[in-house]
Protein backbone atom coordinates (compact mmCIF):
# COMPACT_ATOMS: atom_id res chain seq x y z
CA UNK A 1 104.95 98.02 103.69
CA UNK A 2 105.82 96.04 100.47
CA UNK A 3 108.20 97.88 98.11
CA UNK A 4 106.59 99.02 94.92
CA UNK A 5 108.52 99.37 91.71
CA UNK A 6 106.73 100.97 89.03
CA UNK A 7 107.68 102.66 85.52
CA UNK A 8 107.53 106.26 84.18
CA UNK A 9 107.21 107.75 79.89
CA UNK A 10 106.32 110.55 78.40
CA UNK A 11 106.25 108.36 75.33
CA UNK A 12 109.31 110.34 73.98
CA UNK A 13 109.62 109.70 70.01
CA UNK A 14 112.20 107.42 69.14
CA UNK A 15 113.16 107.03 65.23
CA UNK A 16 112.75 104.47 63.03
CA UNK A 17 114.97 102.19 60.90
CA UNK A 18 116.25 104.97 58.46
CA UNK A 19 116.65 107.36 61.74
CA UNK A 20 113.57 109.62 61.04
CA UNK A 21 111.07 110.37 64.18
CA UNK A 22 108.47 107.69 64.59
CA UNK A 23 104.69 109.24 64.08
CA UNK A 24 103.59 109.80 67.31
CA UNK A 25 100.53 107.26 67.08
CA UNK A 26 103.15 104.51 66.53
CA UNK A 27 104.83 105.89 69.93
CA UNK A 28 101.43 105.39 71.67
CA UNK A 29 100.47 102.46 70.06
CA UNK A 30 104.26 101.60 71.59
CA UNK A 31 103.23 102.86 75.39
CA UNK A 32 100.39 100.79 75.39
CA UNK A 33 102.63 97.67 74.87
CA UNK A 34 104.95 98.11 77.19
CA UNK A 35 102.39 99.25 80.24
CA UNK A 36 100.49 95.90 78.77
CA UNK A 37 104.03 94.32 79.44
CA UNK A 38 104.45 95.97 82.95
CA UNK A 39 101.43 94.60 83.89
CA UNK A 40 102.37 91.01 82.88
CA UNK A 41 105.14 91.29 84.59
CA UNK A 42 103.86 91.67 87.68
CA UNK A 43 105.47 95.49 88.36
CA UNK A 44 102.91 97.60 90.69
CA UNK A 45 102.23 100.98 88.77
CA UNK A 46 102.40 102.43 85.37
CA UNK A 47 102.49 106.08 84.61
CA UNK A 48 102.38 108.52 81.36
CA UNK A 49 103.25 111.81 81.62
CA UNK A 50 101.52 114.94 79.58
CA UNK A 51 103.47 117.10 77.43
CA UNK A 52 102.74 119.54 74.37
CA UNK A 53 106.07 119.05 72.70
CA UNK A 54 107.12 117.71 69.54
CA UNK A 55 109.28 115.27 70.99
CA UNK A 56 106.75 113.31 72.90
CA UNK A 57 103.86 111.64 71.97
CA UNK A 58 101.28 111.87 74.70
CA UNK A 59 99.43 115.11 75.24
CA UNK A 60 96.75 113.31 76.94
CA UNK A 61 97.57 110.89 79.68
CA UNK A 62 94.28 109.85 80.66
CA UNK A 63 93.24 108.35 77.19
CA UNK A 64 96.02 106.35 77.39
CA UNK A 65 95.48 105.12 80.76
CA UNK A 66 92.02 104.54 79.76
CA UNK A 67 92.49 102.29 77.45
CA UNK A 68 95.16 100.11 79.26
CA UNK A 69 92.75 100.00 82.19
CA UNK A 70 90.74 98.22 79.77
CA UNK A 71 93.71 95.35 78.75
CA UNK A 72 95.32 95.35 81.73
CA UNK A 73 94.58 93.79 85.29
CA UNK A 74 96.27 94.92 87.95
CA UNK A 75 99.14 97.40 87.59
CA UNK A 76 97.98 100.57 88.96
CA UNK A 77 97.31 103.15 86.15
CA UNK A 78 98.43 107.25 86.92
CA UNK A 79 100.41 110.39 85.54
CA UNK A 80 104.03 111.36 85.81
CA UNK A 81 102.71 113.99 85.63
CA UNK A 82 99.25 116.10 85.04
CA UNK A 83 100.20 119.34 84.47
CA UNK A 84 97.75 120.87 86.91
CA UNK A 85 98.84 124.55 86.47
CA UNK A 86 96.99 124.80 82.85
CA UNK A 87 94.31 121.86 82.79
CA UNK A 88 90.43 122.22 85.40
CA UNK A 89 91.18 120.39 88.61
CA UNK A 90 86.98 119.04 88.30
CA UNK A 91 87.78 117.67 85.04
CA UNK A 92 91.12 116.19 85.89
CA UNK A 93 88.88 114.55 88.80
CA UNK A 94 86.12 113.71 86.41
CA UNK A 95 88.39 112.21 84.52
CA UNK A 96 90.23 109.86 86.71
CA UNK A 97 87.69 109.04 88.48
CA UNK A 98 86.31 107.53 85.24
CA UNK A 99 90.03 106.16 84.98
CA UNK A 100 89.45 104.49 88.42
CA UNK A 101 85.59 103.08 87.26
CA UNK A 102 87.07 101.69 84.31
CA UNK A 103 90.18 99.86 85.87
CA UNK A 104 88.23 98.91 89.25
CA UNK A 105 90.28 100.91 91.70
CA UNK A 106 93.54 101.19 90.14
CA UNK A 107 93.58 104.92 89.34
CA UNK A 108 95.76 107.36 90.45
CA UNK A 109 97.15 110.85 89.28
CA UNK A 110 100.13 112.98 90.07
CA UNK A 111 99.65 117.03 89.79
CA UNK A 112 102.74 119.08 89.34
CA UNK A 113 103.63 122.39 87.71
CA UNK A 114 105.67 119.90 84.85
CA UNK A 115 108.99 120.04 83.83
CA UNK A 116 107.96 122.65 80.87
CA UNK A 117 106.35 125.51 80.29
CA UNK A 118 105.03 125.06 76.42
CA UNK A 119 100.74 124.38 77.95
CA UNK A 120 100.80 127.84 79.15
CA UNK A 121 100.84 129.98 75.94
CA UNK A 122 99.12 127.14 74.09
CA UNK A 123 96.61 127.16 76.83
CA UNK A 124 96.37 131.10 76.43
CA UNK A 125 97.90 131.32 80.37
CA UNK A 126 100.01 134.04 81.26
CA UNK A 127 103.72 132.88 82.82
CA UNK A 128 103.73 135.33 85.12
CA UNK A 129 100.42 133.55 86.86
CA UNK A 130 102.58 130.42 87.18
CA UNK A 131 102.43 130.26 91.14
CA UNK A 132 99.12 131.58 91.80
CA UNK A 133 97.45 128.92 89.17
CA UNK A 134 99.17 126.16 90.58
CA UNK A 135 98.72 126.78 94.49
CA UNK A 136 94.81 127.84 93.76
CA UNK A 137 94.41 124.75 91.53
CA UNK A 138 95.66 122.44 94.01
CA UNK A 139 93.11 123.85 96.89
CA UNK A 140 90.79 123.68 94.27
CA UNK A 141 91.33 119.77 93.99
CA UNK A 142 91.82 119.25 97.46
CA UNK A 143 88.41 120.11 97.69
CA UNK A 144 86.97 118.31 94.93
CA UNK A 145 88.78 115.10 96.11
CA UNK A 146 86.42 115.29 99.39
CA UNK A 147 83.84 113.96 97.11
CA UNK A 148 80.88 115.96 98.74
CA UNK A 149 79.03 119.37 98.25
CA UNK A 150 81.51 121.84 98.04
CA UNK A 151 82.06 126.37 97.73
CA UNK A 152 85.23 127.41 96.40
CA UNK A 153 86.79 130.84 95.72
CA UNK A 154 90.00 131.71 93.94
CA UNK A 155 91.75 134.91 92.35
CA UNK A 156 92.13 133.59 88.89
CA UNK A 157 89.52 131.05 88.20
CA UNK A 158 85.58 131.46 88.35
CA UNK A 159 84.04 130.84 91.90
CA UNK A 160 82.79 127.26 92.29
CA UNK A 161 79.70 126.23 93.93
CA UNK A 162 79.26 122.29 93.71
CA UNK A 163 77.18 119.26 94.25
CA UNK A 164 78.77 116.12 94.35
CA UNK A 165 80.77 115.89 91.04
CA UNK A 166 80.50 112.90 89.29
CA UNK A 167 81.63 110.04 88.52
CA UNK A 168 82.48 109.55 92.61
CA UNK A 169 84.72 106.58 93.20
CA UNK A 170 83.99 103.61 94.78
CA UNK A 171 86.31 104.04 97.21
CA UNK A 172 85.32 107.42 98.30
CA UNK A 173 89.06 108.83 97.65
CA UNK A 174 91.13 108.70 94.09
CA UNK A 175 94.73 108.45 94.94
CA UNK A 176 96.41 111.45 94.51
CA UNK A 177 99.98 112.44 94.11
CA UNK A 178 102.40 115.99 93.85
CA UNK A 179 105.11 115.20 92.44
CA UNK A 180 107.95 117.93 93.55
CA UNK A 181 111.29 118.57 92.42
CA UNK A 182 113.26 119.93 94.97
CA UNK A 183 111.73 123.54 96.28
CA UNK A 184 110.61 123.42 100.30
CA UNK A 185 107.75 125.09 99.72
CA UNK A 186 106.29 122.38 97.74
CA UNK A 187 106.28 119.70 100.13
CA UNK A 188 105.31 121.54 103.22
CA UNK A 189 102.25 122.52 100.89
CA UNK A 190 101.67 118.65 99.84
CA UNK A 191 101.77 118.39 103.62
CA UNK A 192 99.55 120.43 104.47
CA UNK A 193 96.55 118.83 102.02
CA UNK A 194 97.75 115.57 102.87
CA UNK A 195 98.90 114.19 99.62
CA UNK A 196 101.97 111.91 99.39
CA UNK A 197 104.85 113.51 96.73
CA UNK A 198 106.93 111.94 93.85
CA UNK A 199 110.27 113.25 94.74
CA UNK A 200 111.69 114.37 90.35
CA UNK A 201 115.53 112.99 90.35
CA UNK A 202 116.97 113.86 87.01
CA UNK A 203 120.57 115.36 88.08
CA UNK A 204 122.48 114.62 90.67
CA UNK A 205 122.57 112.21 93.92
CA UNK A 206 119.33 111.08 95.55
CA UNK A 207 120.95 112.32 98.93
CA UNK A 208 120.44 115.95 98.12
CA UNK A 209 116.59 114.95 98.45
CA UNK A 210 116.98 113.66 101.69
CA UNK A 211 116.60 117.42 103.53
CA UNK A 212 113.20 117.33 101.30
CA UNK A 213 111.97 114.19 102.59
CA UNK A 214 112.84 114.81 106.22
CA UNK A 215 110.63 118.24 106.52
CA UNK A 216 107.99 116.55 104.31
CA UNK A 217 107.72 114.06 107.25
CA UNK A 218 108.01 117.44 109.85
CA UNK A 219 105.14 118.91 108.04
CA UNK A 220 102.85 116.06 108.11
CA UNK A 221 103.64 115.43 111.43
CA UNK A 222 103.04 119.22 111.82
CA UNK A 223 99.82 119.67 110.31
CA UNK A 224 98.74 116.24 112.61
CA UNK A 225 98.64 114.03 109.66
CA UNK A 226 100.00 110.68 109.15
CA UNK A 227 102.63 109.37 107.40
CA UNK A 228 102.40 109.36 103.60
CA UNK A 229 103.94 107.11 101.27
CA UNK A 230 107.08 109.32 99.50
CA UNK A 231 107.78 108.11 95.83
CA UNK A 232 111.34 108.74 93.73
CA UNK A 233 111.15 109.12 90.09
CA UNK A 234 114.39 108.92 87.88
CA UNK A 235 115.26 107.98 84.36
CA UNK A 236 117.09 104.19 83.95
CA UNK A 237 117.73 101.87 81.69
CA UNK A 238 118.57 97.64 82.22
CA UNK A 239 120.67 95.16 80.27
CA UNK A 240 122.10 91.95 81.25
CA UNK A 241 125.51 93.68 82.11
CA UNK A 242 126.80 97.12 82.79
CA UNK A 243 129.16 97.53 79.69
CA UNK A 244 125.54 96.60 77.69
CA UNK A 245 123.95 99.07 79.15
CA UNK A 246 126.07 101.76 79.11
CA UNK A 247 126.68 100.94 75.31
CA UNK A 248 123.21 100.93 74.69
CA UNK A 249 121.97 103.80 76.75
CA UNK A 250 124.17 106.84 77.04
CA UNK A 251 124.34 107.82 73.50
CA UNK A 252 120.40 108.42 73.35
CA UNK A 253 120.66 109.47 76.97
CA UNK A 254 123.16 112.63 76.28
CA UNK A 255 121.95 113.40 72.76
CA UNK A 256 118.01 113.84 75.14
CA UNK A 257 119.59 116.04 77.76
CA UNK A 258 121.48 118.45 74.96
CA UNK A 259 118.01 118.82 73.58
CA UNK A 260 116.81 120.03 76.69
CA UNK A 261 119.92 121.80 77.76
CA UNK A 262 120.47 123.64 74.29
CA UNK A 263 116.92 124.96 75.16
CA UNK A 264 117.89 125.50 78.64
CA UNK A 265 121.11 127.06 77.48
CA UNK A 266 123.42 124.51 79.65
CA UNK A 267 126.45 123.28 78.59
CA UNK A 268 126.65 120.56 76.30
CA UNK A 269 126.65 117.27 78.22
CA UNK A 270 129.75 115.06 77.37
CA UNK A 271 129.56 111.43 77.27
CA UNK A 272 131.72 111.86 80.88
CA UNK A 273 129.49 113.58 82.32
CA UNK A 274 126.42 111.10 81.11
CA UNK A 275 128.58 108.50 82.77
CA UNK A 276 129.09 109.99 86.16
CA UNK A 277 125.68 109.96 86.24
CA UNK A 278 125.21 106.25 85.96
CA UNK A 279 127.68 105.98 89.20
CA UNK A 280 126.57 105.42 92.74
CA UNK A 281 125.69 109.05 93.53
CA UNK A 282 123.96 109.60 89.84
CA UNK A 283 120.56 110.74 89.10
CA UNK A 284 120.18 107.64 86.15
CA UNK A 285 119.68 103.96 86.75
CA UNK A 286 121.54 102.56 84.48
CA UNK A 287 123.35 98.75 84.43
CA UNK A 288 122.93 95.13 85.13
CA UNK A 289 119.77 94.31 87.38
CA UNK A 290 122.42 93.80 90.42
CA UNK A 291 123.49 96.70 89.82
CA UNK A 292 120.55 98.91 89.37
CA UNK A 293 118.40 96.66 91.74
CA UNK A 294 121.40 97.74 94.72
CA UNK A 295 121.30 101.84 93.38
CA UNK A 296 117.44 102.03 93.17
CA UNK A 297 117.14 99.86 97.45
CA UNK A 298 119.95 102.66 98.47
CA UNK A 299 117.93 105.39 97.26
CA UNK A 300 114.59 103.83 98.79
CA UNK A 301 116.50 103.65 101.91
CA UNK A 302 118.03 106.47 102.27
CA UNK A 303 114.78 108.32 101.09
CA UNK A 304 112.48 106.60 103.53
CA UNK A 305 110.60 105.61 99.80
CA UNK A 306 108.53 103.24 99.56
CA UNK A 307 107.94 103.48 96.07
CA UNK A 308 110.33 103.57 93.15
CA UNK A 309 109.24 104.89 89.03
CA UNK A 310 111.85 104.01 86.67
CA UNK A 311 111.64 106.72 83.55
CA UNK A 312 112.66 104.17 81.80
CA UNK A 313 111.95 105.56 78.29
CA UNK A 314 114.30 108.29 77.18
CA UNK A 315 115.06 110.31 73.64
CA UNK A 316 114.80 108.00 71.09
CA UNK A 317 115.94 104.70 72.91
CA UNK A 318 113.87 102.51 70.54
CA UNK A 319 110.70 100.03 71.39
CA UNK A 320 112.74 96.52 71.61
CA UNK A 321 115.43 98.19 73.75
CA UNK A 322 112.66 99.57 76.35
CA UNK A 323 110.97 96.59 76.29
CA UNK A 324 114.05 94.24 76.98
CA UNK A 325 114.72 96.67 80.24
CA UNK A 326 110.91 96.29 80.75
CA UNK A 327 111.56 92.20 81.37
CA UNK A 328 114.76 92.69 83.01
CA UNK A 329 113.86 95.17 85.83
CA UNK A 330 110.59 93.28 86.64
CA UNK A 331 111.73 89.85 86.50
CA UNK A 332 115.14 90.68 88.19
CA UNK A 333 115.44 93.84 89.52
CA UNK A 334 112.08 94.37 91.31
CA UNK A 335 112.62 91.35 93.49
CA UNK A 336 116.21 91.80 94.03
CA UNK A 337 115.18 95.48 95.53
CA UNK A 338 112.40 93.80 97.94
CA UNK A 339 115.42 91.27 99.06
CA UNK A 340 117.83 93.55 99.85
CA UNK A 341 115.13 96.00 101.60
CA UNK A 342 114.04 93.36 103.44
CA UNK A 343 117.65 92.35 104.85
């Protein structure tokens, strides 16, 4: 199977010239460049994830991906993620499916539980439903992605009784992703419905993942399925040497990870620590395209991947810097990653 390297935002708000936050249509109008630079570039997938935060832009991932399906040819269009848990798994089908109509086939979505929790109370969901919403929502889908007549029951949500829901695709299956962060329970459940899983790397070394991926593949094999592609996700940036990227890319990196951690209550992140995590056994991608193209085919190995998402926006790295690592990674690093894959 051909290696697929593919880019991740959540069309985090960078500032402008006099260092004030960019309005968040100028971030989207922003996304829509660079996926219509991804796809140019020959790189195989593009995805936007949702958030309800002030310090992204995109609350809704499927407009976005809508209209790049529209100015864009062949990249394939999803989320990083949907955040399944507070959204209606028929109209998250409805509308991908319309996603996948628009771009001829090129749809896909990833359903997770998110990285947040901010859609609950502004989606008037109680926290303490957090499990049973997400576990009924994904049978829920499972069964709507059969694309036939369907009965469904749940503890939370209204009883459905279904005809075919509509728009079906024309391939009779929209590609469908749970993307999983590091609990057991998650992946023996994405086994179970069949759906491959975006493995979330943002701390540490890819090889604490690996225990993950290995009874992922027992559970499939398990449950009598076959194997399913495994994804990583993991935030990165590219310049034309290490020192430039580095220089470029940690101060926006730590200053994004104290937001979350001051929120989080973690300790402050030091510029060390930011920079241990650009080494061989980090969680970020950061360097010259030999170096990240050698980082991102060791964690593909060793992960049995076969697809890599570069979150390649991050805090308020600006426009001309992403779209700079944008060239670099597809023109350099994605076929640098197939070579050394292949060897």
């Amino acid at each position: 199977m051909r290696p697929e390297l593919g880019l991740d935002t959540f069309g985090d708000i960078a500032d402008d010239a006099d260092g004030r936050p960019l309005h968040p249509a100028v971030v989207i109008r922003e996304v829509m460049a660079e996926g219509e630079l991804a796809d140019r570039s020959g790189l195989d997938f593009f995805g936007v994830g949702e958030h309800h935060r002030v310090d992204y832009a995109v609350s809704a991932p499927d407009i976005v991906l809508a209209a790049l399906a529209g100015r864009t040819e062949r990249i394939r269009l999803g989320t990083s993620v949907t955040v399944l848990s507070s959204d209606d798994p028929i109209r998250v089908f409805e509308r991908f499916s319309t996603i996948d109509a628009i771009s001829r086939g090129r749809a896909e979505v990833t359903v997770g539980r998110g990285s947040f929790v901010e859609s609950f109370p502004l989606f008037g969901l109680d926290l303490q439903d957090y499990e049973t919403l997400f576990s009924e929502k994904l049978d829920l889908l499972a069964a709507v992605l059969q694309e036939r007549p369907f009965t469904w029951k749940g503890s939370i949500r209204p009883p459905v009784q279904a005809q075919l829901i509509q728009p079906r695709t024309e391939s009779g299956r929209l590609t469908t992703w749970v993307g999983v962060g590091g609990t057991p329970q998650s992946v023996v459940r994405a086994a179970g419905y069949g759906f491959p899983i975006v493995i979330a790397n943002i701390g540490g070394s890819a090889r604490q993942f690996v225990p993950l991926a290995d009874l992922y593949r027992r559970a499939l094999a398990q449950a009598g399925r076959e194997t399913l592609p495994v994804s990583v996700h993991s935030p990165g940036y590219v310049a034309a040497t290490d020192e430039q990227a580095r220089e470029e890319f940690l101060g926006h990196f730590t200053a994004y990870m104290n937001v979350i951690g001051r929120e989080r209550r973690w300790a402050p992140m030091t510029r060390e620590q930011a920079l241990a995590q650009t080494g061989p056994e980090g969680a970020v991608y950061c360097g010259s395209p030999e170096t990240v193209a050698h980082k991102v085919a060791a964690t593909m190995r060793l992960l049995g991947a076969s697809r890599f998402q570069l979150k390649y926006s991050v805090g308020t790295l600006p426009h001309e810097r992403r779209m700079e690592s944008i060239r670099l990674y597809a023109a350099e690093v994605a076929p640098r990653v197939r070579e050394l894959l292949a060897g």
